[in-house]
PDB file of N, CA and C in Angstrom:
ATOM      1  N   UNK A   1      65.444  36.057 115.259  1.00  0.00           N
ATOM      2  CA  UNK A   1      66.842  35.929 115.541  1.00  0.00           C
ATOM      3  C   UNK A   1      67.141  34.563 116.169  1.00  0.00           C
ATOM      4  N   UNK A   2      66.221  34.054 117.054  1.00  0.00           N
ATOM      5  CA  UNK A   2      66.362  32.854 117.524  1.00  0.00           C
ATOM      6  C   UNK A   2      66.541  31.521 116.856  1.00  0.00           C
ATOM      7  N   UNK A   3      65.771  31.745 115.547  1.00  0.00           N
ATOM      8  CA  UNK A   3      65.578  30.714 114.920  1.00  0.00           C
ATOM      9  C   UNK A   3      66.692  30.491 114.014  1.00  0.00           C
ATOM     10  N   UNK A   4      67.664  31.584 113.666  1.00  0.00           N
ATOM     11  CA  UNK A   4      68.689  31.316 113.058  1.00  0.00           C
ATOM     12  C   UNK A   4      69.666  31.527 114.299  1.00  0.00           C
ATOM     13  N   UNK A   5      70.090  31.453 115.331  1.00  0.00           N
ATOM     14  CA  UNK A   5      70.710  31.254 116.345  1.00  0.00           C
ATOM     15  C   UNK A   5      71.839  31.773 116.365  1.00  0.00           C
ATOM     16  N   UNK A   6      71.476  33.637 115.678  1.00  0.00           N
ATOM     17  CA  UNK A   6      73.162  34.007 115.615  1.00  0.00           C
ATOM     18  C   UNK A   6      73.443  34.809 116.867  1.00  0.00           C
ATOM     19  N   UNK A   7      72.074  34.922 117.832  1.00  0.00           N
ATOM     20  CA  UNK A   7      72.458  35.888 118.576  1.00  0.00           C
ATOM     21  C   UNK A   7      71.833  34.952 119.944  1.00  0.00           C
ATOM     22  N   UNK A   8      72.802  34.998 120.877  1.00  0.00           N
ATOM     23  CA  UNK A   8      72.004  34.276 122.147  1.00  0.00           C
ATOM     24  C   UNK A   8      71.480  35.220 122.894  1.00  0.00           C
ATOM     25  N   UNK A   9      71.059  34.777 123.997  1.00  0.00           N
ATOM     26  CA  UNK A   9      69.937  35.453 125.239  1.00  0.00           C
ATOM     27  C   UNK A   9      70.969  36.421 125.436  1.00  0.00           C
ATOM     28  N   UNK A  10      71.938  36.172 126.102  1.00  0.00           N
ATOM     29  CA  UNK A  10      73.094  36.873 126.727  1.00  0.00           C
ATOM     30  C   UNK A  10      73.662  38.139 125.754  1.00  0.00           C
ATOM     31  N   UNK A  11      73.510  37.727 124.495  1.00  0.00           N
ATOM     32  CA  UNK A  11      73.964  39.157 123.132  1.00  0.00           C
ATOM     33  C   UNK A  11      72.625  39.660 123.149  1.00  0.00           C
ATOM     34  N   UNK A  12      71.780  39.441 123.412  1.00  0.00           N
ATOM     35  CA  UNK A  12      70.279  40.453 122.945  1.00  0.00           C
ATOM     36  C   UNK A  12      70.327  41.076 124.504  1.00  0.00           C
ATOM     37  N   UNK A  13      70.559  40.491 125.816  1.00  0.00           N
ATOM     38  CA  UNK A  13      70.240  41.525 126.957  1.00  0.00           C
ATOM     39  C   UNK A  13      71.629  42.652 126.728  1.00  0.00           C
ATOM     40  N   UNK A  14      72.309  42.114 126.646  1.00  0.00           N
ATOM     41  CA  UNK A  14      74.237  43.297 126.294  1.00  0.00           C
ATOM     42  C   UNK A  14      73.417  44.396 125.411  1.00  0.00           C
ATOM     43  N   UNK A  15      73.107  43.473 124.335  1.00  0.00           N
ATOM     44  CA  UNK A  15      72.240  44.515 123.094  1.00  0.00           C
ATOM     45  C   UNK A  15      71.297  45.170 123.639  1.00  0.00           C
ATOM     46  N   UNK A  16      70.644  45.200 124.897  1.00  0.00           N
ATOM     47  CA  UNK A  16      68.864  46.090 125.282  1.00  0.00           C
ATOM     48  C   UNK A  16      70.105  46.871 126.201  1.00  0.00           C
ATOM     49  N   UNK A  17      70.891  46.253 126.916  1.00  0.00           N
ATOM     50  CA  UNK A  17      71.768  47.336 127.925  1.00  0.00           C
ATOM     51  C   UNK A  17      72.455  48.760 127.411  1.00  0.00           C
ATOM     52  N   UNK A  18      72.888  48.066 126.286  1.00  0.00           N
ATOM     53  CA  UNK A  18      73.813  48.962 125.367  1.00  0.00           C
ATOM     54  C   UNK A  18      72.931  50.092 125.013  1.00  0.00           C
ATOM     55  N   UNK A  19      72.331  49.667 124.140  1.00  0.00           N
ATOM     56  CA  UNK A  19      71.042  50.303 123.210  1.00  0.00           C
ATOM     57  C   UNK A  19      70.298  51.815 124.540  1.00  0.00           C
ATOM     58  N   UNK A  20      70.226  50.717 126.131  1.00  0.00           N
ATOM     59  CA  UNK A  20      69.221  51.520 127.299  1.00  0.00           C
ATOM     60  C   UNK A  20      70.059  53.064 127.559  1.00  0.00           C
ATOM     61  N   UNK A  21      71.334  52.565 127.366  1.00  0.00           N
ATOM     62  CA  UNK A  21      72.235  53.574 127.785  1.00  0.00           C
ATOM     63  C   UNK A  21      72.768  54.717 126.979  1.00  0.00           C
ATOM     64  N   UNK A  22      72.844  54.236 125.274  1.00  0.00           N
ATOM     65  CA  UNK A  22      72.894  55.267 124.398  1.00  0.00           C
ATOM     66  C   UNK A  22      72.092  56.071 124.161  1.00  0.00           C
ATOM     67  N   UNK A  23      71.011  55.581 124.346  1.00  0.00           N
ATOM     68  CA  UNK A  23      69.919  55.653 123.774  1.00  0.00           C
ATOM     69  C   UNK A  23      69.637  57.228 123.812  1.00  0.00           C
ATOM     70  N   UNK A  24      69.529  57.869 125.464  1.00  0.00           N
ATOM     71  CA  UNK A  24      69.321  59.609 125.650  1.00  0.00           C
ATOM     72  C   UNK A  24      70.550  60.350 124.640  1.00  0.00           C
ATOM     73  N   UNK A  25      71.759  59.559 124.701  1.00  0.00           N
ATOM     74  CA  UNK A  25      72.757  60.062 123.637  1.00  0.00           C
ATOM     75  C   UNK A  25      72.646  60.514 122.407  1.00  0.00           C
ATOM     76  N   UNK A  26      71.907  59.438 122.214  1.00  0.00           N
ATOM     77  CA  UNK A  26      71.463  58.957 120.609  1.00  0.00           C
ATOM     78  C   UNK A  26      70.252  60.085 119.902  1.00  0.00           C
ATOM     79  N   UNK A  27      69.510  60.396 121.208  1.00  0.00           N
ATOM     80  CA  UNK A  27      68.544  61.003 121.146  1.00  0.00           C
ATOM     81  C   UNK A  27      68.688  62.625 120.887  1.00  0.00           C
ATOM     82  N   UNK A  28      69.784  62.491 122.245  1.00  0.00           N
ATOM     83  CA  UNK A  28      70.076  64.022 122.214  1.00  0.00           C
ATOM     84  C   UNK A  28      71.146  64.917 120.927  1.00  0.00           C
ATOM     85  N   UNK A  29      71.894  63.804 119.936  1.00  0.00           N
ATOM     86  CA  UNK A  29      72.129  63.894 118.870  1.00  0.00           C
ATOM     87  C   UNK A  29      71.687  63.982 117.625  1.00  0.00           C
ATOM     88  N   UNK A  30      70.694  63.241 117.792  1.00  0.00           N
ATOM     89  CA  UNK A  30      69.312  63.631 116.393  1.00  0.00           C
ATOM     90  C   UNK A  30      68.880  64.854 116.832  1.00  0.00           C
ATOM     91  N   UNK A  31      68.660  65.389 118.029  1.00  0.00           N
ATOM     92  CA  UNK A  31      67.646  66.637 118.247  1.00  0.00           C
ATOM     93  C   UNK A  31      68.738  68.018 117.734  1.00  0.00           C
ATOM     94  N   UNK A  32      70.186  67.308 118.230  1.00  0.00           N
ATOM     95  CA  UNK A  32      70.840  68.395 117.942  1.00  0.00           C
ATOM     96  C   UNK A  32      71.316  68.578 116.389  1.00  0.00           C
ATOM     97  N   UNK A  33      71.590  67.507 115.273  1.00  0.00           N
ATOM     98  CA  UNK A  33      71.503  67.503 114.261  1.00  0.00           C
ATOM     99  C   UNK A  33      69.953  68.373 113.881  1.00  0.00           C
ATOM    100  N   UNK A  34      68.833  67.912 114.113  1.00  0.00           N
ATOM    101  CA  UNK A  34      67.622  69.049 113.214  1.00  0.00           C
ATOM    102  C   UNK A  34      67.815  70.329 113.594  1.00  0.00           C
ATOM    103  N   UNK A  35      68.363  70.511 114.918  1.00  0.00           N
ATOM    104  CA  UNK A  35      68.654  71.959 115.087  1.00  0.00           C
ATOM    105  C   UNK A  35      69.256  72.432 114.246  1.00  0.00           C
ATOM    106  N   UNK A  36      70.375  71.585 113.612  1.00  0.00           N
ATOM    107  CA  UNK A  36      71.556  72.250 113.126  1.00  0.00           C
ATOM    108  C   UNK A  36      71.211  72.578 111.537  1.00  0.00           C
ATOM    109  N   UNK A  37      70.130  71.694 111.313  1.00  0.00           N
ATOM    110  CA  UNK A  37      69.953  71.701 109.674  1.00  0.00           C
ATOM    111  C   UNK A  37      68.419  72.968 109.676  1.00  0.00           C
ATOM    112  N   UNK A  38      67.813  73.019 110.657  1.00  0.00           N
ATOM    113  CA  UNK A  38      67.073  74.301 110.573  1.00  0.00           C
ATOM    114  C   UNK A  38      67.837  75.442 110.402  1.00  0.00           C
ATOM    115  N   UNK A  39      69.269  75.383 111.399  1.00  0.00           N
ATOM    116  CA  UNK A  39      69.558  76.859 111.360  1.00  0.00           C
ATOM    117  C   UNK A  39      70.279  76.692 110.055  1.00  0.00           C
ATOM    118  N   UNK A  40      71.188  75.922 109.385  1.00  0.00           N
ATOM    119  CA  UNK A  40      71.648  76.010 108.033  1.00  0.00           C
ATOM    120  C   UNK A  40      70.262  75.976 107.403  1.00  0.00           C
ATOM    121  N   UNK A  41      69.416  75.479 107.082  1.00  0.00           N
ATOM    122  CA  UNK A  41      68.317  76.033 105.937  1.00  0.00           C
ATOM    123  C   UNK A  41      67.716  77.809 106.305  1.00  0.00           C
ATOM    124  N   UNK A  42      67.694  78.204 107.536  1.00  0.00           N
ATOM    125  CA  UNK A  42      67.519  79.496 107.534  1.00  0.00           C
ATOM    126  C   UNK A  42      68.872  80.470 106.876  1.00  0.00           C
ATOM    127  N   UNK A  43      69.772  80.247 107.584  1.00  0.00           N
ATOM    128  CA  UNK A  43      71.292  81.072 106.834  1.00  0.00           C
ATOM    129  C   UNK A  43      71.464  80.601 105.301  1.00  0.00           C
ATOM    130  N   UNK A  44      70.835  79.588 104.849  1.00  0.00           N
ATOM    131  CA  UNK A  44      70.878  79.622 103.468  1.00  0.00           C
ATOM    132  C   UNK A  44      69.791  80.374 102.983  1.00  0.00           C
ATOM    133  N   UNK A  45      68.965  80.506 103.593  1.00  0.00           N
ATOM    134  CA  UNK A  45      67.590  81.351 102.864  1.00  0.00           C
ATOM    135  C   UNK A  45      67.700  82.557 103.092  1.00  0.00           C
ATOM    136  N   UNK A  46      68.563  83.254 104.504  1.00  0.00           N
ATOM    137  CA  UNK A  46      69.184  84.406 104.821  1.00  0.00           C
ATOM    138  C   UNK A  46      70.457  84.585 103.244  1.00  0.00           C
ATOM    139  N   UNK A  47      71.293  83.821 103.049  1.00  0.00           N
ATOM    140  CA  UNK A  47      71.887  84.574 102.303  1.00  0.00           C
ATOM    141  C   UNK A  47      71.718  84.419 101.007  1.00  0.00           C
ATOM    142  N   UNK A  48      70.777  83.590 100.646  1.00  0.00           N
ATOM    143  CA  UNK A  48      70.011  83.328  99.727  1.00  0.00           C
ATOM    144  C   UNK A  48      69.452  85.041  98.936  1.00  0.00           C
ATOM    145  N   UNK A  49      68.848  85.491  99.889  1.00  0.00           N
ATOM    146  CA  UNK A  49      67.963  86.468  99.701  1.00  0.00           C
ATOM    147  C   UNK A  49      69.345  87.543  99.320  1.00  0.00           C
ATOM    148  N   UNK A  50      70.226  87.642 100.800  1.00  0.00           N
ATOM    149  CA  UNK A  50      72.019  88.795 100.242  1.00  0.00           C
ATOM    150  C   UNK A  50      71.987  88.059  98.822  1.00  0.00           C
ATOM    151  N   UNK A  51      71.952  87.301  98.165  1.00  0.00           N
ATOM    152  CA  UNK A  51      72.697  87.000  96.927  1.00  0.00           C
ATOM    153  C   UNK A  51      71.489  87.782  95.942  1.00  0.00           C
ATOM    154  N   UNK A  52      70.366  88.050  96.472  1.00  0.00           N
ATOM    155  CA  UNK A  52      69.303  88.315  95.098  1.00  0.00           C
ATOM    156  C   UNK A  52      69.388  89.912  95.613  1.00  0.00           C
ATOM    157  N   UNK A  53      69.572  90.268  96.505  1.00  0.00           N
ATOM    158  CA  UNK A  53      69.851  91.778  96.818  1.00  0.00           C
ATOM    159  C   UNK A  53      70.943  92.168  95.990  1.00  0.00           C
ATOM    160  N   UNK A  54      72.164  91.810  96.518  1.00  0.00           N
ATOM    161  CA  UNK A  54      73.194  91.769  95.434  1.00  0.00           C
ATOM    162  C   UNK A  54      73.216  91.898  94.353  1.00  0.00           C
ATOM    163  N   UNK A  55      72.476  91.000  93.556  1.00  0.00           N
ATOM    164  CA  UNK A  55      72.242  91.140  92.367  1.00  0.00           C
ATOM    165  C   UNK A  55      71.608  91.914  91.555  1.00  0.00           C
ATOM    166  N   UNK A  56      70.862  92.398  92.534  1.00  0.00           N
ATOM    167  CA  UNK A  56      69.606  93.219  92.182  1.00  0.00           C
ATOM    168  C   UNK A  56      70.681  94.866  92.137  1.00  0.00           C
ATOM    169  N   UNK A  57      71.423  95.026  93.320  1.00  0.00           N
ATOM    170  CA  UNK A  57      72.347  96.414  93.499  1.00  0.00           C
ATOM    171  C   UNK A  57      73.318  96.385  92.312  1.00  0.00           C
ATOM    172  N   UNK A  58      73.796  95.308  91.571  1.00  0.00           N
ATOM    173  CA  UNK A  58      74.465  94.597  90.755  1.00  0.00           C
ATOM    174  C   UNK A  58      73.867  95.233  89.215  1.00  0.00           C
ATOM    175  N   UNK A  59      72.945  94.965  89.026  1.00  0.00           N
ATOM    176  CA  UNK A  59      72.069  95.054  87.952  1.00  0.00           C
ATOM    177  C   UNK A  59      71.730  96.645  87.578  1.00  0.00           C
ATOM    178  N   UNK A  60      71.310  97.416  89.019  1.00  0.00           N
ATOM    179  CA  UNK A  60      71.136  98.568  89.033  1.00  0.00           C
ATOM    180  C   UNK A  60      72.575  99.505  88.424  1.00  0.00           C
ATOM    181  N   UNK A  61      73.584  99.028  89.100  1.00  0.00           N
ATOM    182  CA  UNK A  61      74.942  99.309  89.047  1.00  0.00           C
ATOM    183  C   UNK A  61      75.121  99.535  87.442  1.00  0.00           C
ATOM    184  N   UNK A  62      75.174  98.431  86.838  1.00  0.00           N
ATOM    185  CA  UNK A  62      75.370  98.178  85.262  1.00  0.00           C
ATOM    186  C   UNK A  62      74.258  98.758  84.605  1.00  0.00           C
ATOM    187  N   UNK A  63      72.910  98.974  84.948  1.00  0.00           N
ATOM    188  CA  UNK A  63      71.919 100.103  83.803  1.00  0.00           C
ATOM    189  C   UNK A  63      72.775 101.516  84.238  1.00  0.00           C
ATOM    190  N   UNK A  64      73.004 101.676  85.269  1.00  0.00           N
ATOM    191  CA  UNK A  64      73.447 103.282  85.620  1.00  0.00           C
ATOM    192  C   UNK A  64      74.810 103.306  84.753  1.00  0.00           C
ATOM    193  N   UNK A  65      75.687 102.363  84.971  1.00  0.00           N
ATOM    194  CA  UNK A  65      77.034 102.761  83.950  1.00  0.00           C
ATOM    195  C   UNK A  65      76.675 102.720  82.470  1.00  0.00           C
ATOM    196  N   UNK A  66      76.192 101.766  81.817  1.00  0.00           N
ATOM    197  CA  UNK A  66      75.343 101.934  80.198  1.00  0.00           C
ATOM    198  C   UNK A  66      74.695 103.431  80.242  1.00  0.00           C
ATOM    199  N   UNK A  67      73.733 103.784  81.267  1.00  0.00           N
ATOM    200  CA  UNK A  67      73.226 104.634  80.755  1.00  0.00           C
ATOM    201  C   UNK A  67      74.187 106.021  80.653  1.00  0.00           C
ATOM    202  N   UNK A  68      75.275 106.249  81.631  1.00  0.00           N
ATOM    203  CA  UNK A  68      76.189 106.854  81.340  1.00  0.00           C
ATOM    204  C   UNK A  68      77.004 107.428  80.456  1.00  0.00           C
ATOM    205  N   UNK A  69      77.243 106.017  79.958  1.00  0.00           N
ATOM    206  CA  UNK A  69      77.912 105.059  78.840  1.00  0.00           C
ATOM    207  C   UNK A  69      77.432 105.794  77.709  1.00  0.00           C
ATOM    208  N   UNK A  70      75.882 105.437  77.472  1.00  0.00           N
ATOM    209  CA  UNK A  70      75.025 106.248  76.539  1.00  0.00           C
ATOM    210  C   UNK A  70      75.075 107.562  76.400  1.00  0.00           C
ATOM    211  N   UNK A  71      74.994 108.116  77.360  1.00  0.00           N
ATOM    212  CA  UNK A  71      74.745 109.579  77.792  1.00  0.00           C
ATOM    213  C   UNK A  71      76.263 110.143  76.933  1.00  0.00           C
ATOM    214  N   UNK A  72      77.288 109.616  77.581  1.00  0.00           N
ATOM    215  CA  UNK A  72      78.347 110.197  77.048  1.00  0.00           C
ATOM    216  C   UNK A  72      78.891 110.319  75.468  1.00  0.00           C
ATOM    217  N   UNK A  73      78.395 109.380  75.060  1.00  0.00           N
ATOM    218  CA  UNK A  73      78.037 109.191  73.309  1.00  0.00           C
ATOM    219  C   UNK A  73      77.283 110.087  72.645  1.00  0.00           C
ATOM    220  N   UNK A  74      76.323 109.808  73.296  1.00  0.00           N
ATOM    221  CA  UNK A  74      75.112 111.278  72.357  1.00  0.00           C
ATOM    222  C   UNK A  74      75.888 112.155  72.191  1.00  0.00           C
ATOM    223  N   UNK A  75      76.251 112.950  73.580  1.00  0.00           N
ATOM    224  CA  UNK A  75      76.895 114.238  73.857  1.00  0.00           C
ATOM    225  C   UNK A  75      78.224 114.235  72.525  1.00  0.00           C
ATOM    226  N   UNK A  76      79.125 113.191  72.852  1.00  0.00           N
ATOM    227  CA  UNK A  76      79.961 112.924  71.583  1.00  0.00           C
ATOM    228  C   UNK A  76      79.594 113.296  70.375  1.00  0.00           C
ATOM    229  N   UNK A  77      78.510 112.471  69.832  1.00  0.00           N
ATOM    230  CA  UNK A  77      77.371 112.162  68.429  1.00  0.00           C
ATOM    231  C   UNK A  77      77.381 114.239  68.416  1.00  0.00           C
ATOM    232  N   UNK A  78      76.733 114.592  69.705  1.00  0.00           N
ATOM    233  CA  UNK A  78      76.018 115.626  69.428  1.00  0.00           C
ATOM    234  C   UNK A  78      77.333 116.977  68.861  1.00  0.00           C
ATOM    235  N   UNK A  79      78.286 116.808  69.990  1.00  0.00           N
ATOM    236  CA  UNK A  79      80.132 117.854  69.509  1.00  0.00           C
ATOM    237  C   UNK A  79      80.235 117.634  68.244  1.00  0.00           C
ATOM    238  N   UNK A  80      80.204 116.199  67.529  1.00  0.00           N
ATOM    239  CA  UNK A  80      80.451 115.563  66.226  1.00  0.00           C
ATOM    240  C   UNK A  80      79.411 116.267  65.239  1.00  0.00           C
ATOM    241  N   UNK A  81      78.579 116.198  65.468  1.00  0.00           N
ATOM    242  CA  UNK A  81      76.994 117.100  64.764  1.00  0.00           C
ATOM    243  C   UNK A  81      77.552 118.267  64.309  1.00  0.00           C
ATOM    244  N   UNK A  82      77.852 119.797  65.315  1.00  0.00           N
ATOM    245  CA  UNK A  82      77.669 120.684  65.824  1.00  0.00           C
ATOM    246  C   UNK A  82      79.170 120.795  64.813  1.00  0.00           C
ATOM    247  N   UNK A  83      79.935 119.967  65.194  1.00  0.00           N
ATOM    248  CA  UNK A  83      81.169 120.403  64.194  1.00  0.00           C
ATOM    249  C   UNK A  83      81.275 120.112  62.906  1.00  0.00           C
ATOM    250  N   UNK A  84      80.542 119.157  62.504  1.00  0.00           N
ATOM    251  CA  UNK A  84      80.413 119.355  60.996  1.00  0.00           C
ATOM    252  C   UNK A  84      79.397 120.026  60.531  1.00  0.00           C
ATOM    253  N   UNK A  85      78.486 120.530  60.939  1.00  0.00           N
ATOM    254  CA  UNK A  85      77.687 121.721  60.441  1.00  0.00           C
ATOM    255  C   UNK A  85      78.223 122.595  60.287  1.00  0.00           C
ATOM    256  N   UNK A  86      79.403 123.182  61.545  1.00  0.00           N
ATOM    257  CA  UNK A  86      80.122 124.468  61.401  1.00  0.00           C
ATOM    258  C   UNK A  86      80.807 124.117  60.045  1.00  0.00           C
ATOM    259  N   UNK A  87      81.465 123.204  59.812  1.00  0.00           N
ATOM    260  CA  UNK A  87      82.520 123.036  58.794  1.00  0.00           C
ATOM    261  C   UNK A  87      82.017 122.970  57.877  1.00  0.00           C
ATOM    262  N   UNK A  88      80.604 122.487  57.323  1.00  0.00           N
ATOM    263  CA  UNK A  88      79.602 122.590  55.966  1.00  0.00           C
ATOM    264  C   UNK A  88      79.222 124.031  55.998  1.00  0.00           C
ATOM    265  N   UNK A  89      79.051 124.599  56.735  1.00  0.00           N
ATOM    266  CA  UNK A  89      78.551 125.984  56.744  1.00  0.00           C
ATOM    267  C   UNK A  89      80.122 126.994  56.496  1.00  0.00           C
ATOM    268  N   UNK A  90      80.705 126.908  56.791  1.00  0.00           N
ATOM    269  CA  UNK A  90      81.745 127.446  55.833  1.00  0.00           C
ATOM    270  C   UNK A  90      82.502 127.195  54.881  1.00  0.00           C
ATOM    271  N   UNK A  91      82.603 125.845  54.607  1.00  0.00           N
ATOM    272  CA  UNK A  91      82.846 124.975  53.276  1.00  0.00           C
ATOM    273  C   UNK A  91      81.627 126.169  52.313  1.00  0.00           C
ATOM    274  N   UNK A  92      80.412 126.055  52.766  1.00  0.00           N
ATOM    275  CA  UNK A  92      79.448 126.638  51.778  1.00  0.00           C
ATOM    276  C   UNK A  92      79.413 128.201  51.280  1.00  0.00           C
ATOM    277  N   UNK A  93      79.717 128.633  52.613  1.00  0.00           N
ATOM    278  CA  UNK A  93      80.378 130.458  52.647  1.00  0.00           C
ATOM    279  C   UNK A  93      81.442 130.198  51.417  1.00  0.00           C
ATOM    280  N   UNK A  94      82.707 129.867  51.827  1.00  0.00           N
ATOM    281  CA  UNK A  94      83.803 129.257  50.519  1.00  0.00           C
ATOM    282  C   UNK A  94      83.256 129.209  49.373  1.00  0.00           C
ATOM    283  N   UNK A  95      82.376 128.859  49.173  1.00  0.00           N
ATOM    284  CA  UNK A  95      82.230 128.009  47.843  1.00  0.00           C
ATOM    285  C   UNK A  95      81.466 129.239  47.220  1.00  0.00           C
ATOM    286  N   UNK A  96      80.357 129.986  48.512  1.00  0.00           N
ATOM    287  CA  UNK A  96      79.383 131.527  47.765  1.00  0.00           C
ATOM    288  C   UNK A  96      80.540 132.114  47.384  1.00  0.00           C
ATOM    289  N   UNK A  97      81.790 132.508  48.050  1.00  0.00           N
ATOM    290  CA  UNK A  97      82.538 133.707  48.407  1.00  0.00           C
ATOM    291  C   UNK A  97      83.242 133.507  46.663  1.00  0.00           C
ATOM    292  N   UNK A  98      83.736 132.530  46.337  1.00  0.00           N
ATOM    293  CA  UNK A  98      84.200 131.800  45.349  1.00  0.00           C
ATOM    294  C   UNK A  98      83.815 131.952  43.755  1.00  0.00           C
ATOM    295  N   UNK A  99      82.297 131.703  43.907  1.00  0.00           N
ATOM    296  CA  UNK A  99      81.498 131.895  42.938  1.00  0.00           C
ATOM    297  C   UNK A  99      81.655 133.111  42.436  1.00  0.00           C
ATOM    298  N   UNK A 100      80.855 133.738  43.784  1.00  0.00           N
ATOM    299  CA  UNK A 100      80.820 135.646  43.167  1.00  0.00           C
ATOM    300  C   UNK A 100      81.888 136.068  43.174  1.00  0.00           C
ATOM    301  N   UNK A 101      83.206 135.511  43.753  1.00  0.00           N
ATOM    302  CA  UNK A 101      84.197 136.203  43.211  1.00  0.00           C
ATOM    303  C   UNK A 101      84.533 135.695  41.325  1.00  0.00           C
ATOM    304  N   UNK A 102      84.334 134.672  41.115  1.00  0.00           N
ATOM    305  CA  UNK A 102      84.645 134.076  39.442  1.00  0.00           C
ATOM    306  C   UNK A 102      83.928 134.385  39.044  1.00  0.00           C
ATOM    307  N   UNK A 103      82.317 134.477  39.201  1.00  0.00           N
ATOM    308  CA  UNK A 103      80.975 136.064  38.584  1.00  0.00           C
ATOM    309  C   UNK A 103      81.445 136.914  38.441  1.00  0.00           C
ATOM    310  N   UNK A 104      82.712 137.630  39.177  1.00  0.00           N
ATOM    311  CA  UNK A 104      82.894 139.336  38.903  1.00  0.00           C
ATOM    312  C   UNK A 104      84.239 139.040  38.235  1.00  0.00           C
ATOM    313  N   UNK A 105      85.148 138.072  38.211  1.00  0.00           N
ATOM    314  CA  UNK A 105      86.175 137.893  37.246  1.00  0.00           C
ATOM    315  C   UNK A 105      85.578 137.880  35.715  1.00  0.00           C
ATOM    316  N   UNK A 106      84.703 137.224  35.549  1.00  0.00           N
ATOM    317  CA  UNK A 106      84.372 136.696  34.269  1.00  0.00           C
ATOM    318  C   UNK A 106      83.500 137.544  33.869  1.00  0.00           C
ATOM    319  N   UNK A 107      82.810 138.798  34.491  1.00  0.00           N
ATOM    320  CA  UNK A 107      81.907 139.831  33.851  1.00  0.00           C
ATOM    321  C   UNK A 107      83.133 140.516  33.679  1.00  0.00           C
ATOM    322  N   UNK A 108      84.152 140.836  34.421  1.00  0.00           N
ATOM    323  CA  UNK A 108      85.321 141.896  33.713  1.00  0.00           C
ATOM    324  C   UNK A 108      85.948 141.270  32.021  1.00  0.00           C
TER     325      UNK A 108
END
């Protein structure tokens, strides 16, 4: 600094005075900044974890409504089954009842 002469004796002792006096300030502000970024990296890893819980209750949520979902279809599929069998099964009665009745027309 001397040799380019931007700073005299008198600006470098101001500068060690200044510097002597911030300095515990200075100090006690960095210590309190890492505090502050430990406890934000823990509450992010705290809700880090709520967000994969969540998701996880989330996930569970949506197989249980599909499977519901499913469930209630079959049962559908299955009423749907059950009623057109009935209705083929007397469509088919009809059609015996039919026959042997035009068998006993046509033997008279």
């Amino acid at each position: 600094m001397k040799k380019n002469k931007i700073l005299s004796k008198q600006h470098i002792l101001k500068f060690l005075r200044c510097a002597g006096e911030d300095l515990p300030i200075l100090e006690n502000r960095c210590q309190q900044l890492s505090n502050d970024v430990l406890e934000l990296q823990f509450r992010k890893k705290k809700l880090g974890d709520e967000v994969a819980i969540q998701c996880s209750s989330i996930s569970q949520l949506e197989v249980f409504r599909y499977k519901t979902e499913i469930e209630q279809k079959k049962q559908i599929i299955s009423n749907l089954d059950r009623l057109l069998n009935q209705k083929s099964n007397t469509l088919e009665e009809k059609l015996t009842r039919d026959d042997s009745t035009t068998a006993q027309v046509t033997s008279l």
